[in-house]
C-alpha atoms as a PDB file:
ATOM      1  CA  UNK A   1     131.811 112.179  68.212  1.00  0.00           C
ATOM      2  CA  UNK A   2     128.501 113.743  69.119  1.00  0.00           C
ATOM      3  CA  UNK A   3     126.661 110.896  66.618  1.00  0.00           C
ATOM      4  CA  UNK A   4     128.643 108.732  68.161  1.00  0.00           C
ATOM      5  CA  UNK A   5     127.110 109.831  72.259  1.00  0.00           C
ATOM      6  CA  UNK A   6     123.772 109.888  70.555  1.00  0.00           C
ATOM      7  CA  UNK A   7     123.470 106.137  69.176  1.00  0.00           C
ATOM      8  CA  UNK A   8     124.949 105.605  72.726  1.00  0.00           C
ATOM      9  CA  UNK A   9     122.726 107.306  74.864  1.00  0.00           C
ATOM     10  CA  UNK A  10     119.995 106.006  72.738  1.00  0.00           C
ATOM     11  CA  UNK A  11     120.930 102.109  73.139  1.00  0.00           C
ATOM     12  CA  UNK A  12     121.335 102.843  77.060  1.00  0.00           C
ATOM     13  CA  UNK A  13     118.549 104.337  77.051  1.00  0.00           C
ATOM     14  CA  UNK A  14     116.875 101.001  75.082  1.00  0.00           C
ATOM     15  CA  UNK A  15     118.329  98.588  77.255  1.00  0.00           C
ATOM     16  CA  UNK A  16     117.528 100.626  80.899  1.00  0.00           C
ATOM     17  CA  UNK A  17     113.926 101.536  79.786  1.00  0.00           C
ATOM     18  CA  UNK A  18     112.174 100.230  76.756  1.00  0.00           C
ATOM     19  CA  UNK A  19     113.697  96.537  77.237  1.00  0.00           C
ATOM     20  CA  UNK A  20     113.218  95.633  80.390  1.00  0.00           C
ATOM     21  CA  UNK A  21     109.512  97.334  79.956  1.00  0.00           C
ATOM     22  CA  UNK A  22     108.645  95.146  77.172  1.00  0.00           C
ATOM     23  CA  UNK A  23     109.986  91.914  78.945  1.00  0.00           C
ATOM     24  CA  UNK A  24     107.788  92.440  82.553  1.00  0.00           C
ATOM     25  CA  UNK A  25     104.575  93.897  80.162  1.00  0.00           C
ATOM     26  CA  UNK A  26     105.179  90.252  77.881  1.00  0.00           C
ATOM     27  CA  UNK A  27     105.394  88.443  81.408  1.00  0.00           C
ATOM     28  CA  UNK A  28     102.302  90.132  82.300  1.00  0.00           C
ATOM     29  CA  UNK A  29     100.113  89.727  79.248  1.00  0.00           C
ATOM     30  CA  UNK A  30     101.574  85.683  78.914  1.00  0.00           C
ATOM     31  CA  UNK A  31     100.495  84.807  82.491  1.00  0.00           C
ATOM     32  CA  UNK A  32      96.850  87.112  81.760  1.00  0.00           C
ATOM     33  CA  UNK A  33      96.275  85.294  78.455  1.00  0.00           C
ATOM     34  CA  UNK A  34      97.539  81.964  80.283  1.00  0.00           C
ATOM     35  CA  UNK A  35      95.303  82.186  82.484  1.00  0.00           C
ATOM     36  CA  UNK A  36      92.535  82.630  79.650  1.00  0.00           C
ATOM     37  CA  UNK A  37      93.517  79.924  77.816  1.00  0.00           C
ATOM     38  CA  UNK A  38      93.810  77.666  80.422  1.00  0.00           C
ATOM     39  CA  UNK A  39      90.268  77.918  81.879  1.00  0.00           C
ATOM     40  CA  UNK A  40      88.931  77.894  78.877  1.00  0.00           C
ATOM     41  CA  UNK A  41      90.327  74.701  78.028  1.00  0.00           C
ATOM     42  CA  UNK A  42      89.243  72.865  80.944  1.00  0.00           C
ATOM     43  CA  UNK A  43      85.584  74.738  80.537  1.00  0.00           C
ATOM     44  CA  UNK A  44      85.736  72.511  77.206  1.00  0.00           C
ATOM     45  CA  UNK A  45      86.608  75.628  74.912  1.00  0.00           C
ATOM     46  CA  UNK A  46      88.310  75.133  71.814  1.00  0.00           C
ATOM     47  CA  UNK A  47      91.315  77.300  71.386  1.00  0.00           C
ATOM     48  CA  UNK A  48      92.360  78.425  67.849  1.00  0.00           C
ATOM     49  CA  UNK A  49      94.696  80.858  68.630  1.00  0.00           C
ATOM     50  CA  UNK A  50      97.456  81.978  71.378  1.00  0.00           C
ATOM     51  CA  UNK A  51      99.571  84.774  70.966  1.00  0.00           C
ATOM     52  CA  UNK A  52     102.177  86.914  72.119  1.00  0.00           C
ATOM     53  CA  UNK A  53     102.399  90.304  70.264  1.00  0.00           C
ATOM     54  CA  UNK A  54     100.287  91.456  67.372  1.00  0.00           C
ATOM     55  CA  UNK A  55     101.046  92.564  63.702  1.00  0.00           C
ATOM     56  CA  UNK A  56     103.038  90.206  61.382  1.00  0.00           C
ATOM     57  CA  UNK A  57     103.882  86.808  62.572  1.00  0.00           C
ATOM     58  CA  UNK A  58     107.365  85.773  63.346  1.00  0.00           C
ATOM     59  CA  UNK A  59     107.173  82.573  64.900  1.00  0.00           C
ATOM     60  CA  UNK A  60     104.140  80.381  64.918  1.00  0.00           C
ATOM     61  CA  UNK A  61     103.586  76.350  65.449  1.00  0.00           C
ATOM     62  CA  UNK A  62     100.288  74.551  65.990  1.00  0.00           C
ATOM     63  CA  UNK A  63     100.139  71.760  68.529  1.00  0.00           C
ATOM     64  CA  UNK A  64      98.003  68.777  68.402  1.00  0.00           C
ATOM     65  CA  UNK A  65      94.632  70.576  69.701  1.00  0.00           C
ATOM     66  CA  UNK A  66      94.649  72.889  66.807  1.00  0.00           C
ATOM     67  CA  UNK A  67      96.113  75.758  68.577  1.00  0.00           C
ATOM     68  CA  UNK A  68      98.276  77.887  67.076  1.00  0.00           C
ATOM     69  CA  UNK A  69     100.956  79.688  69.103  1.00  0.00           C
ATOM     70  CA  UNK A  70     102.645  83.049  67.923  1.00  0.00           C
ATOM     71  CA  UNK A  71     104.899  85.877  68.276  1.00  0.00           C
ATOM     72  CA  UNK A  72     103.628  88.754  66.767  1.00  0.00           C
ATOM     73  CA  UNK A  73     106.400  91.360  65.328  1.00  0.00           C
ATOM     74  CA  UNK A  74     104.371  94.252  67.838  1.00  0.00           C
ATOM     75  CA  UNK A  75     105.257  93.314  71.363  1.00  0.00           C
ATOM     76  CA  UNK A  76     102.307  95.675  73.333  1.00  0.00           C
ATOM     77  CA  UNK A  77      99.912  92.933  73.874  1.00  0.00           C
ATOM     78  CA  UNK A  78      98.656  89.603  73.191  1.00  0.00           C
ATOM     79  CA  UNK A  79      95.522  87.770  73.056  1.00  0.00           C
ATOM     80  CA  UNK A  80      93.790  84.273  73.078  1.00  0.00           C
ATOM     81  CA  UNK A  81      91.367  83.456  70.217  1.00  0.00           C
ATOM     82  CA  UNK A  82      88.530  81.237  70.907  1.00  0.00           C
ATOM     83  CA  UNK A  83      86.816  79.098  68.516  1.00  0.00           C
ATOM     84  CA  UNK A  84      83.875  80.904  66.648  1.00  0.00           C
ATOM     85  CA  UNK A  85      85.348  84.357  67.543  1.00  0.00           C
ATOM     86  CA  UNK A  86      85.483  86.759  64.664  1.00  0.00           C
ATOM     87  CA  UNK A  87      88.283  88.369  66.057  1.00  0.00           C
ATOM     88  CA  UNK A  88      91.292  88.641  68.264  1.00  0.00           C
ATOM     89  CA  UNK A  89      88.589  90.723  70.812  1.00  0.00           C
ATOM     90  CA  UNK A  90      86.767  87.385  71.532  1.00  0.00           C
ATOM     91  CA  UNK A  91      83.717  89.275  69.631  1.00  0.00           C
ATOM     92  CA  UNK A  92      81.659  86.587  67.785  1.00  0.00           C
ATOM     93  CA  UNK A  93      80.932  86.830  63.875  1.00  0.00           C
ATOM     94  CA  UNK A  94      76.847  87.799  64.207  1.00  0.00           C
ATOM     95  CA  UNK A  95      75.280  85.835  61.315  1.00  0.00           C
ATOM     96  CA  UNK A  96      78.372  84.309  60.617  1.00  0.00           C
ATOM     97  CA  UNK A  97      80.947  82.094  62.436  1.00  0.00           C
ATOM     98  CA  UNK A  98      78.473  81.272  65.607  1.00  0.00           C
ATOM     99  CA  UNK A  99      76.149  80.183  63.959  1.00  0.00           C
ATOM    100  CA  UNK A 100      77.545  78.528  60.841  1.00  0.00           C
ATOM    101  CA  UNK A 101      76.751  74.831  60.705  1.00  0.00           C
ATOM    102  CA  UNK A 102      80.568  74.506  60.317  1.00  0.00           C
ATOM    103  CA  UNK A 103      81.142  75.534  64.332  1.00  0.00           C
ATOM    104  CA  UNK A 104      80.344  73.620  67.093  1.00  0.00           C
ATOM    105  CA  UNK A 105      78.715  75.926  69.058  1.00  0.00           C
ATOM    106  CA  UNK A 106      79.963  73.719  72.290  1.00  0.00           C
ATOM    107  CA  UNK A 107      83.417  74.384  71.386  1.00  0.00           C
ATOM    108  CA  UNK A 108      82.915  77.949  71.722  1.00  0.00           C
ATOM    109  CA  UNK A 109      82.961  80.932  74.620  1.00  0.00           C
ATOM    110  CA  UNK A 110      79.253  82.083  73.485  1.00  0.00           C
ATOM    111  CA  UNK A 111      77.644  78.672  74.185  1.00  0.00           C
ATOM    112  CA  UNK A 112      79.405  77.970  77.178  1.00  0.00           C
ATOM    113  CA  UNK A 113      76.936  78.629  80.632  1.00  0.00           C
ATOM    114  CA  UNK A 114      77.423  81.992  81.853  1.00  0.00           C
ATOM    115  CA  UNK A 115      79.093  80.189  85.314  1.00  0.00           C
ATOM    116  CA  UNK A 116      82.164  79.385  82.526  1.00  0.00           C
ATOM    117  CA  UNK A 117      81.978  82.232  80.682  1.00  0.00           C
ATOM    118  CA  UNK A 118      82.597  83.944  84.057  1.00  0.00           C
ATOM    119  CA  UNK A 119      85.575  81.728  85.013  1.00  0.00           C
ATOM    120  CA  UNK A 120      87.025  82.112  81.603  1.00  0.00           C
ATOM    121  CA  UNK A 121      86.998  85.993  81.666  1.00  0.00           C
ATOM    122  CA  UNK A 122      88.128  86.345  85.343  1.00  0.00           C
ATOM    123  CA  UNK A 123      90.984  83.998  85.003  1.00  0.00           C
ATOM    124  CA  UNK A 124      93.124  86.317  82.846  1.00  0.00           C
ATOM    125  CA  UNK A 125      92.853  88.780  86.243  1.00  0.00           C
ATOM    126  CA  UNK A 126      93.363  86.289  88.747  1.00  0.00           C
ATOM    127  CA  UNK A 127      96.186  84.812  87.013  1.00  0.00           C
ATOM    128  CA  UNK A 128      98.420  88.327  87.302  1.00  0.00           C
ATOM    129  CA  UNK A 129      97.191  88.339  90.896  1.00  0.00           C
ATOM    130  CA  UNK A 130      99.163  85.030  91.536  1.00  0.00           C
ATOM    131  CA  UNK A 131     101.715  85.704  89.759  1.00  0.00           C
ATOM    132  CA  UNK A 132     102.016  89.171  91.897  1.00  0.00           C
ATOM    133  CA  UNK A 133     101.743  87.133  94.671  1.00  0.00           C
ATOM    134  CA  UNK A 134     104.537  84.816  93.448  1.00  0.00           C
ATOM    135  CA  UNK A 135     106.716  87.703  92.649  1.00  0.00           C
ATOM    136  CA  UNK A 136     105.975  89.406  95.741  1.00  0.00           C
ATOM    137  CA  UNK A 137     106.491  86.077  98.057  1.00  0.00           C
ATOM    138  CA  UNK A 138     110.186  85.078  96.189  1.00  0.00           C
ATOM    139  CA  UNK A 139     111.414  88.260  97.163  1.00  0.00           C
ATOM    140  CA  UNK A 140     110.404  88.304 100.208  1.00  0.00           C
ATOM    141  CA  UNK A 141     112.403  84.535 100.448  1.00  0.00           C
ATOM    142  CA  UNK A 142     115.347  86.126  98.725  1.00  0.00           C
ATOM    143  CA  UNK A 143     115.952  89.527 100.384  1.00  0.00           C
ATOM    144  CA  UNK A 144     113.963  89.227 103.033  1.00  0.00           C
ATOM    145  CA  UNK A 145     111.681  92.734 104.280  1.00  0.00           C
ATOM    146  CA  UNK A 146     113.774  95.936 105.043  1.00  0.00           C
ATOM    147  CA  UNK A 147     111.860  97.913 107.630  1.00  0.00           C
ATOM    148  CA  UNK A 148     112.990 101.330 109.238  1.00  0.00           C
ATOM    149  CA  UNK A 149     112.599 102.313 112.409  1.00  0.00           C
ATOM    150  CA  UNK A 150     109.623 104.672 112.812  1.00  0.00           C
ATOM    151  CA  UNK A 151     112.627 108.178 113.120  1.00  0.00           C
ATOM    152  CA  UNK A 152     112.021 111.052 111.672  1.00  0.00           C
ATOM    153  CA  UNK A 153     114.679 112.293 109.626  1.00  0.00           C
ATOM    154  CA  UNK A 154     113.789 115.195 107.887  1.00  0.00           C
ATOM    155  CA  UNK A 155     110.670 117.385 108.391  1.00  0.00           C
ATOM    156  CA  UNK A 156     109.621 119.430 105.075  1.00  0.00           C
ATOM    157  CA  UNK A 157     109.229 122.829 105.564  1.00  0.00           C
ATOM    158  CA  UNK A 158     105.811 124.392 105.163  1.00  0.00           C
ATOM    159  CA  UNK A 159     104.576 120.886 105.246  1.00  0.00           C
ATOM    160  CA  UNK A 160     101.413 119.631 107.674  1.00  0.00           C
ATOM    161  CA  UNK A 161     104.005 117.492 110.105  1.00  0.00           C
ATOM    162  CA  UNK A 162     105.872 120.590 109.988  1.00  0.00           C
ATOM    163  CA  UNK A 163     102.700 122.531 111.203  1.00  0.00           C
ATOM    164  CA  UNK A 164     101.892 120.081 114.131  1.00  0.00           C
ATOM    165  CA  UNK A 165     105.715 120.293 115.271  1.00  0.00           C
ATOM    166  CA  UNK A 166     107.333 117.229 114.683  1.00  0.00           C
ATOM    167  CA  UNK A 167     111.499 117.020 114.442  1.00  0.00           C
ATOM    168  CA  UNK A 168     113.740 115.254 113.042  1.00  0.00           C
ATOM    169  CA  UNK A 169     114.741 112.642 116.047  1.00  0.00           C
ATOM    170  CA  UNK A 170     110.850 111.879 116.744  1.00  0.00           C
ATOM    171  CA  UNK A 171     109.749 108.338 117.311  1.00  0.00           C
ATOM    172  CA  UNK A 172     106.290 107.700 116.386  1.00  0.00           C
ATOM    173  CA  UNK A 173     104.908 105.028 118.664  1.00  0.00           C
ATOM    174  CA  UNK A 174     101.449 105.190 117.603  1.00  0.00           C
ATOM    175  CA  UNK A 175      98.477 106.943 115.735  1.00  0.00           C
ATOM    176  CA  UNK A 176      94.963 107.036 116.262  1.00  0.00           C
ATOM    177  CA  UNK A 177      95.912 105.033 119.588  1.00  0.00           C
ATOM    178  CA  UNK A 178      97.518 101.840 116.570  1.00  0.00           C
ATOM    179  CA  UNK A 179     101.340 101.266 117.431  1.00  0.00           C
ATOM    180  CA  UNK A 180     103.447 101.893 114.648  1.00  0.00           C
ATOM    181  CA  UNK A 181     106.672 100.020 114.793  1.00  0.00           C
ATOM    182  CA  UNK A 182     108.186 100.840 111.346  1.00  0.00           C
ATOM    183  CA  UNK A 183     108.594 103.822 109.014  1.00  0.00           C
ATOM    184  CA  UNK A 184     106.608 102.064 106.543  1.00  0.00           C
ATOM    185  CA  UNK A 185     103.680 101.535 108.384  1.00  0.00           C
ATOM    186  CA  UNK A 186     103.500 105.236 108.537  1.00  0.00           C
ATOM    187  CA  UNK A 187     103.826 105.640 105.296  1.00  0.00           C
ATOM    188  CA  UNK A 188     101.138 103.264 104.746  1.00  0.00           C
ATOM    189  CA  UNK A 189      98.677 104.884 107.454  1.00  0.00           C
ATOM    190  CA  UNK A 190      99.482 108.414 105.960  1.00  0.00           C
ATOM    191  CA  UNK A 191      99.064 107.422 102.280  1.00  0.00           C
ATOM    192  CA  UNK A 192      95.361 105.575 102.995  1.00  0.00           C
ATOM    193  CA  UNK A 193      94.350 108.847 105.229  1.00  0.00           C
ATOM    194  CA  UNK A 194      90.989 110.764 104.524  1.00  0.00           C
ATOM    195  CA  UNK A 195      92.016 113.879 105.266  1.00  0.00           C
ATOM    196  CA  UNK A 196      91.254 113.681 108.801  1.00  0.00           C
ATOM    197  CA  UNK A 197      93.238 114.602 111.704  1.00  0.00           C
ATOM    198  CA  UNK A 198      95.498 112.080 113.023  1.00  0.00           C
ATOM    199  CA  UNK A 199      96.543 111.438 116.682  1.00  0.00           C
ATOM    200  CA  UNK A 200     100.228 110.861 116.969  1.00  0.00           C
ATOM    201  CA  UNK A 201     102.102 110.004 120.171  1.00  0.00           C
ATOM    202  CA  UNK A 202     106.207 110.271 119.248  1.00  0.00           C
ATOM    203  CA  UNK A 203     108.926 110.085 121.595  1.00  0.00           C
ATOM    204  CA  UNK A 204     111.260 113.188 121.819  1.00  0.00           C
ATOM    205  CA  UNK A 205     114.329 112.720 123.999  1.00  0.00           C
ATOM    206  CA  UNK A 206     113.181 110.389 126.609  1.00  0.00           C
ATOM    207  CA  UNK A 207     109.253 112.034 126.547  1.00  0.00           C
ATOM    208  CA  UNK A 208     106.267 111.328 124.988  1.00  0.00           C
ATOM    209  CA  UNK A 209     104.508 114.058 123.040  1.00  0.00           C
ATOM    210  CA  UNK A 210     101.220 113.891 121.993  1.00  0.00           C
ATOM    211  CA  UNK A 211     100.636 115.661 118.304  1.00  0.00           C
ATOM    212  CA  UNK A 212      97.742 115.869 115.867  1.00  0.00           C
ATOM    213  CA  UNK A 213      98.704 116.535 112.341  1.00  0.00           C
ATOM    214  CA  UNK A 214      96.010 116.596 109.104  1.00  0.00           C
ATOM    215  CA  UNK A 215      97.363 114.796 106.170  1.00  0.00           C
ATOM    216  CA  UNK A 216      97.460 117.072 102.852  1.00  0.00           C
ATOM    217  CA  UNK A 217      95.182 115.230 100.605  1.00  0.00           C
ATOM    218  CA  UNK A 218      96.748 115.480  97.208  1.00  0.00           C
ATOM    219  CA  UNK A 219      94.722 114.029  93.531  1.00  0.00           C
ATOM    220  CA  UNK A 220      96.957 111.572  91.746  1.00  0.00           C
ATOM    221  CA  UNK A 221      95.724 110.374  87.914  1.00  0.00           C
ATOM    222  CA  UNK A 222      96.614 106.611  88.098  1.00  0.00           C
ATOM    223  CA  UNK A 223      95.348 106.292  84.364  1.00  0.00           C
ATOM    224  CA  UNK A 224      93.122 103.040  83.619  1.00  0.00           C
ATOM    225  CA  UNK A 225      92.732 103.235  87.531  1.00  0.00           C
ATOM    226  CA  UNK A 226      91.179 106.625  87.544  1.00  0.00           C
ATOM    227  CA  UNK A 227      92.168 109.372  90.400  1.00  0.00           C
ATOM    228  CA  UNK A 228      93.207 108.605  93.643  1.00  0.00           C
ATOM    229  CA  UNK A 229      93.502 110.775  96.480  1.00  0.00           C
ATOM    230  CA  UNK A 230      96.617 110.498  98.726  1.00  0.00           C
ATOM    231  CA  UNK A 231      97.616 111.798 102.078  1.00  0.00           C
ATOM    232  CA  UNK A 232     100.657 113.025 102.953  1.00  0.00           C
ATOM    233  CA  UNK A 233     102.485 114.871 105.759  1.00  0.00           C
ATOM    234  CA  UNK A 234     105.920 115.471 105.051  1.00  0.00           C
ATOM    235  CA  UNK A 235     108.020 113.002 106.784  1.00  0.00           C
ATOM    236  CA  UNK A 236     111.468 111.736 105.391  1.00  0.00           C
ATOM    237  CA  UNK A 237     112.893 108.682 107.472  1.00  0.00           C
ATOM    238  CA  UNK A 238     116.350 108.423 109.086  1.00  0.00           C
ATOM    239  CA  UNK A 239     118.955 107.791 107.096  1.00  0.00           C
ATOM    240  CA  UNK A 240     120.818 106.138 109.936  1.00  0.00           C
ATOM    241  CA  UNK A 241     122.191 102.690 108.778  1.00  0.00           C
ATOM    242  CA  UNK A 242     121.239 101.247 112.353  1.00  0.00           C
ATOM    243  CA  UNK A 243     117.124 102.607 111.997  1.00  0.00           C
ATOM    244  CA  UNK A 244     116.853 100.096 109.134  1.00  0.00           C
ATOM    245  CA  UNK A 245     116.764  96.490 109.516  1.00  0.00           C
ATOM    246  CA  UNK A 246     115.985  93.111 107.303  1.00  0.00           C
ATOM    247  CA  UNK A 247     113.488  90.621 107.841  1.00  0.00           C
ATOM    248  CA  UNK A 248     114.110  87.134 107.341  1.00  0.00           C
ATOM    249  CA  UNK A 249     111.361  84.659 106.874  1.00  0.00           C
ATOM    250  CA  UNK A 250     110.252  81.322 106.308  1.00  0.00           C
ATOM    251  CA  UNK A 251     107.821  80.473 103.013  1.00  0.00           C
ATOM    252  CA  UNK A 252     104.569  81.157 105.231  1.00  0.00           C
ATOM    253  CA  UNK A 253     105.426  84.601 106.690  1.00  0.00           C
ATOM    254  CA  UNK A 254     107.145  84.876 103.166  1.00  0.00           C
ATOM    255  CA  UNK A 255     103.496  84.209 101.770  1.00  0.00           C
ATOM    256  CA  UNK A 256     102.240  86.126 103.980  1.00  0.00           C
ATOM    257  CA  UNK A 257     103.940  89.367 103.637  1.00  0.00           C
ATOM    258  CA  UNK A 258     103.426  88.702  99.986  1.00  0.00           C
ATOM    259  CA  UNK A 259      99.641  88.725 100.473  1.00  0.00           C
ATOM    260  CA  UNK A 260      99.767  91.939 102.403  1.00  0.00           C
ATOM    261  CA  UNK A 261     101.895  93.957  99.979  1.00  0.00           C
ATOM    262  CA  UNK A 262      99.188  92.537  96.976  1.00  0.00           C
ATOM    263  CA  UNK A 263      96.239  93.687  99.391  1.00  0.00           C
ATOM    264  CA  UNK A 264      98.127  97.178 100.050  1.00  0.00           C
ATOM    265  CA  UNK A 265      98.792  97.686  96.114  1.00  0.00           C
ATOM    266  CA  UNK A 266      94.746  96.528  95.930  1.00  0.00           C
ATOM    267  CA  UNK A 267      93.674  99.348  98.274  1.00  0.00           C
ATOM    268  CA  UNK A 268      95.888 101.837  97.126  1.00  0.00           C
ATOM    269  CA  UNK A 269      95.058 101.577  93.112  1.00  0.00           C
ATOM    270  CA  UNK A 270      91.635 100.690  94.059  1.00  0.00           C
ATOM    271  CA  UNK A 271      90.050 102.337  95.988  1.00  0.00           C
END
């Protein structure tokens, strides 16, 4: 019985986490290489290669601009191969393919002007930007935006909200002299802080309060991002069915809202 728990713990395990991961990193790296191949065909590039996956081939056809299109057996990656590269890197043969009277150095990345070399390279980025955008925008359209009212439900002991005196109960109307009207918001504030003291004026039974509380500046390795330094207080919100509510929109707010989470994610990675 245990071998049997183990195979099925390991295929649950398969299909919660290593599946679905491989399926969005393939959407990812299709729409990125997409992208690629896409403005480098219109900059006049001639594409010999397209593929999803590397190691052995599984499934391959070539259509009728010589491109070949392929699953690789190694789903981690994939790549676009333009004409005259020596390999998969986009790394020209020195001495060799570029310059061989056999290539057409027109037809290739290197003798494109460095405007379309530019577009070509950047297009891979801007295409997972869009689709973010896209992603971010149809959920907003199908779910719509659940905010939370800006209550405090839980203050963390030892913590610097616990410091300044904030309770559970507390509205937080503004900071810095900014109204806050959602929990999020002051998440959002908090996370981007400096380490600075903030201004807060909450709402405690009827009064307003005025509070200053210093966000604890904590180092978070984001990998190929680098380190990014985060504020936070320690603030829970209310868990109070009636302090959350859900945003409907139309396809512009949608859009819009889409935009702003993709700027937010920007900032927060970046910066």
């Amino acid at each position: 019985m245990a071998g049997v728990h183990a195979v099925a713990d390991l295929l649950a395990w398969l299909g919660w986490y290593v599946i679905p991961f491989i399926i969005i990193l393939s959407l990812i790296v299709a729409v990125h290489e997409l992208g690629h191949y896409l403005v480098g065909r219109w900059c006049g590039v001639k594409i010999d290669a397209f593929s999803l996956g590397f190691g052995p081939e599984l499934v391959a056809r070539v259509d009728s601009h010589g491109t070949r299109w392929r699953i690789g057996a190694l789903p981690l990656g994939g790549y676009v191969k333009f004409h005259g590269d020596a390999n998969a890197a986009s790394v020209g043969a020195e001495g060799a393919a570029d310059n061989s009277p056999s290539v057409d150095r027109s037809l290739t990345l290197a003798g494109q002007p460095l405007r379309n070399r530019a577009a070509i390279v950047l297009a891979g980025p801007i295409a997972n930007f869009i689709l973010a955008f896209v992603i971010f925008t149809g959920m907003f359209m199908g779910f719509g935006r659940v905010e939370h009212v800006p209550r405090i439900g839980r203050v963390e002991a030892g913590s610097p909200a616990a410091a300044a005196g904030f309770q559970a109960g507390d509205v937080i109307k503004s900071i810095n002299g900014n109204p806050i009207d959602s929990f999020e918001a002051l998440q959002e504030t908090t996370l981007m802080s400096t380490g600075l003291p903030m201004n807060f004026v909450v709402e405690r039974q009827d009064h307003d309060l005025d509070l200053t509380a210093t966000p604890q500046i904590t180092v978070v390795d984001q990998g190929v991002f680098g380190k990014r330094r985060m504020g936070r207080l320690g603030l829970a919100s209310s868990a109070d069915r009636n302090d959350a509510k859900v945003e409907r929109c139309d396809l512009a707010t949608c859009a819009a809202w889409g935009a702003g989470q993709e700027w937010f994610i920007v900032k927060a990675t970046g910066t």
